[in-house]
Protein backbone atom coordinates (compact mmCIF):
# COMPACT_ATOMS: atom_id res chain seq x y z
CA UNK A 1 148.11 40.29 145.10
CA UNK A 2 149.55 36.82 146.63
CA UNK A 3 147.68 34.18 148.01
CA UNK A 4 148.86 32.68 151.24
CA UNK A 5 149.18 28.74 151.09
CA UNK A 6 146.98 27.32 153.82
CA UNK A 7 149.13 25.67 156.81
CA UNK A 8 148.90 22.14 157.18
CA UNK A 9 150.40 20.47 160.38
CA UNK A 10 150.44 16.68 160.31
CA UNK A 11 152.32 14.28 162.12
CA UNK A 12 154.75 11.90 160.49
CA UNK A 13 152.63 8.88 160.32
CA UNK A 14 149.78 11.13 158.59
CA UNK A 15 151.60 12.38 155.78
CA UNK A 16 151.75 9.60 153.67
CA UNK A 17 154.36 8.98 151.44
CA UNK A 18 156.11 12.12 152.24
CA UNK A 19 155.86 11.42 155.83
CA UNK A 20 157.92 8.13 155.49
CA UNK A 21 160.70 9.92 153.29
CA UNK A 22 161.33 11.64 156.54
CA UNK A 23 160.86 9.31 159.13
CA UNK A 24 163.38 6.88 156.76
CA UNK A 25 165.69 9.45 155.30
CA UNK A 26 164.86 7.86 151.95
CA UNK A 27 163.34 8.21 148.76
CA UNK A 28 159.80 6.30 149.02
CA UNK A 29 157.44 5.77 146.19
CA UNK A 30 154.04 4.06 145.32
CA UNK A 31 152.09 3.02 142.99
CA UNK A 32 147.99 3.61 142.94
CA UNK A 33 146.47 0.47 142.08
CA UNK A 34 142.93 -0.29 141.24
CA UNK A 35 142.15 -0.30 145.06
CA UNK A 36 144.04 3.44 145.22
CA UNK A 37 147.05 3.33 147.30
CA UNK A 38 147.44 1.51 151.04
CA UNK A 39 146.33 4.32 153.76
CA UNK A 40 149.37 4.82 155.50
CA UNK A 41 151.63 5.64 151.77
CA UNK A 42 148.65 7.79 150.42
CA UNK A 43 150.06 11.68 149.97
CA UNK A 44 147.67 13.86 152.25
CA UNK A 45 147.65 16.66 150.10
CA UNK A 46 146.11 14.46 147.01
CA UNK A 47 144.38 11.40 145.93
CA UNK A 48 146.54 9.39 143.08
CA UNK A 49 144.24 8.30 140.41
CA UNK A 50 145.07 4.41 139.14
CA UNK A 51 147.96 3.34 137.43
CA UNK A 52 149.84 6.92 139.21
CA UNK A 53 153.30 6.72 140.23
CA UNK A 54 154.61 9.25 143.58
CA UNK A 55 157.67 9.94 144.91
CA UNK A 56 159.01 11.80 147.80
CA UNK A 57 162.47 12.61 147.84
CA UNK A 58 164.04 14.05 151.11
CA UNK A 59 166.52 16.90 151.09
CA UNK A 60 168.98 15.84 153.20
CA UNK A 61 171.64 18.44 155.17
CA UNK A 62 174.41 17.09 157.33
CA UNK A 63 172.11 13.91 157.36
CA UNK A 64 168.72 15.05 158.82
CA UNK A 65 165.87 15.43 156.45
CA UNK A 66 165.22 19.15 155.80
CA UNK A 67 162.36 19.48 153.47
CA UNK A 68 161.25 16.33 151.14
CA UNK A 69 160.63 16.87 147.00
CA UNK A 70 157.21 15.05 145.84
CA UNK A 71 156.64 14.41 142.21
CA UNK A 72 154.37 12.00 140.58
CA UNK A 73 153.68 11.42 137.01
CA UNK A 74 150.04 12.58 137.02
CA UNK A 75 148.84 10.20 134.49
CA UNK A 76 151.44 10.81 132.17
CA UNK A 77 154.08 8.81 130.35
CA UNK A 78 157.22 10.84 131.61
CA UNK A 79 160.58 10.18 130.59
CA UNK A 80 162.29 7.16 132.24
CA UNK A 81 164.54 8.54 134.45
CA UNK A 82 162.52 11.29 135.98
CA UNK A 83 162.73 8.83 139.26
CA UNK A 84 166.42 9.46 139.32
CA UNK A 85 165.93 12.85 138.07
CA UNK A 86 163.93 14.09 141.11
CA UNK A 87 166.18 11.99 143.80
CA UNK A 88 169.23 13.86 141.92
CA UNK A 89 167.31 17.53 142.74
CA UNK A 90 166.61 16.43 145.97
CA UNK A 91 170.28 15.58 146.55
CA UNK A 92 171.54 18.35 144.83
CA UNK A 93 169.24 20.71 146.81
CA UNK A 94 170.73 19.22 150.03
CA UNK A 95 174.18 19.80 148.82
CA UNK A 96 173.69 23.68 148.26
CA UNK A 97 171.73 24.20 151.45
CA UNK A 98 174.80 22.78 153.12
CA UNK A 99 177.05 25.00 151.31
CA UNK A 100 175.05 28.04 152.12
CA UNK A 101 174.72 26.77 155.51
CA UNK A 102 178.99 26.42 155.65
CA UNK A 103 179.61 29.64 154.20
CA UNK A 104 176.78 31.40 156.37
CA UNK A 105 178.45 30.44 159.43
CA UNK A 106 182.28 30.92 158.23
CA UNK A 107 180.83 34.67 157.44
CA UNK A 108 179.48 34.83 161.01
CA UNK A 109 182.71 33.64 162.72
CA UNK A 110 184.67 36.01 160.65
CA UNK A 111 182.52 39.00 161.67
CA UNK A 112 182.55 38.09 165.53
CA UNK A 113 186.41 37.43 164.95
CA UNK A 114 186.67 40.77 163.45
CA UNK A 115 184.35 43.05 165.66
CA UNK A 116 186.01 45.52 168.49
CA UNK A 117 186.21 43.84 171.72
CA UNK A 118 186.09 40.34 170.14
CA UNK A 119 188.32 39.04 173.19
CA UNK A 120 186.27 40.88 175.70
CA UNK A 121 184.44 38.11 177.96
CA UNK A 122 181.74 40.19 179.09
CA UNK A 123 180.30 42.48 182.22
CA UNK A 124 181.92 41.67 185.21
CA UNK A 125 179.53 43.51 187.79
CA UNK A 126 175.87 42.29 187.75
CA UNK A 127 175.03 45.74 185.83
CA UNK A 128 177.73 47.52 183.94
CA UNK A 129 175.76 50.61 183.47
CA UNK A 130 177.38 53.84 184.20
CA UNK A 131 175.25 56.21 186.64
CA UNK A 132 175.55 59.87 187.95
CA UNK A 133 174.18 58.17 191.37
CA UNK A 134 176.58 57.35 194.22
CA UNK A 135 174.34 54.28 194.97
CA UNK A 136 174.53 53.09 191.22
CA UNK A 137 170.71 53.61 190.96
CA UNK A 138 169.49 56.14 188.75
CA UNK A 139 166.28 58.30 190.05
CA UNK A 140 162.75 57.78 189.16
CA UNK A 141 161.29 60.76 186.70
């Protein structure tokens, strides 16, 4: 039995941190102080507790942001590159979706290349149907 993840549309500007990795392209993070975190970098899908690190990382393909990886440290002490660690899944990400994307493409060019009729430029009478009909027109049932 799987549970559907609710839908949540939001504008740039109302996402938060996540929000300005796309609008910038770059990895954004924040820090929640004792006055929480400044409106406009707070993640819309949480509230960071004090002393919390976040970071959004966007995926980047052929240099537009496709999806954006958020992490935070949830009150922990991780280890002191997990920063770098999600920016270099984020990039990495990126890379493979461009791949896929590359070979995806070079698969579909192949197949029209390949396919009967591949030089054929299309219809050349507005409607290429054959019909029993002197007039073209089939008749009504």
């Amino acid at each position: 039995d799987e549970v559907e993840a609710p839908h949540v549309d939001l504008a740039y500007d109302e996402a938060g941190l996540v929000g300005r990795a796309v609008v910038t392209a770059d990895a954004c993070s924040v820090l929640s102080g004792p006055h929480g975190v400044p409106a406009d970098a707070e993640p819309s899908f949480t509230t960071l507790p004090t002393g919390v690190q976040a970071l959004a990382a966007p995926v980047l393909v052929g240099g537009q942001v496709m999806a954006v990886v958020y992490g935070d440290d949830a009150e922990r002490r991780p280890a002191a590159a997990w920063r770098e660690s999600l920016e270099l899944l984020a990039r990495h990400a990126g890379h493979c979706l461009e791949v896929l994307t590359a070979e995806r493409a070079a698969q579909l060019a192949l197949q029209d290349a390949d396919s009967p009729g591949s030089g054929d430029t299309g219809p050349t009478q507005p409607f290429d149907v054959p019909s029993s009909e002197p007039d073209g027109l089939e008749p009504e049932a």
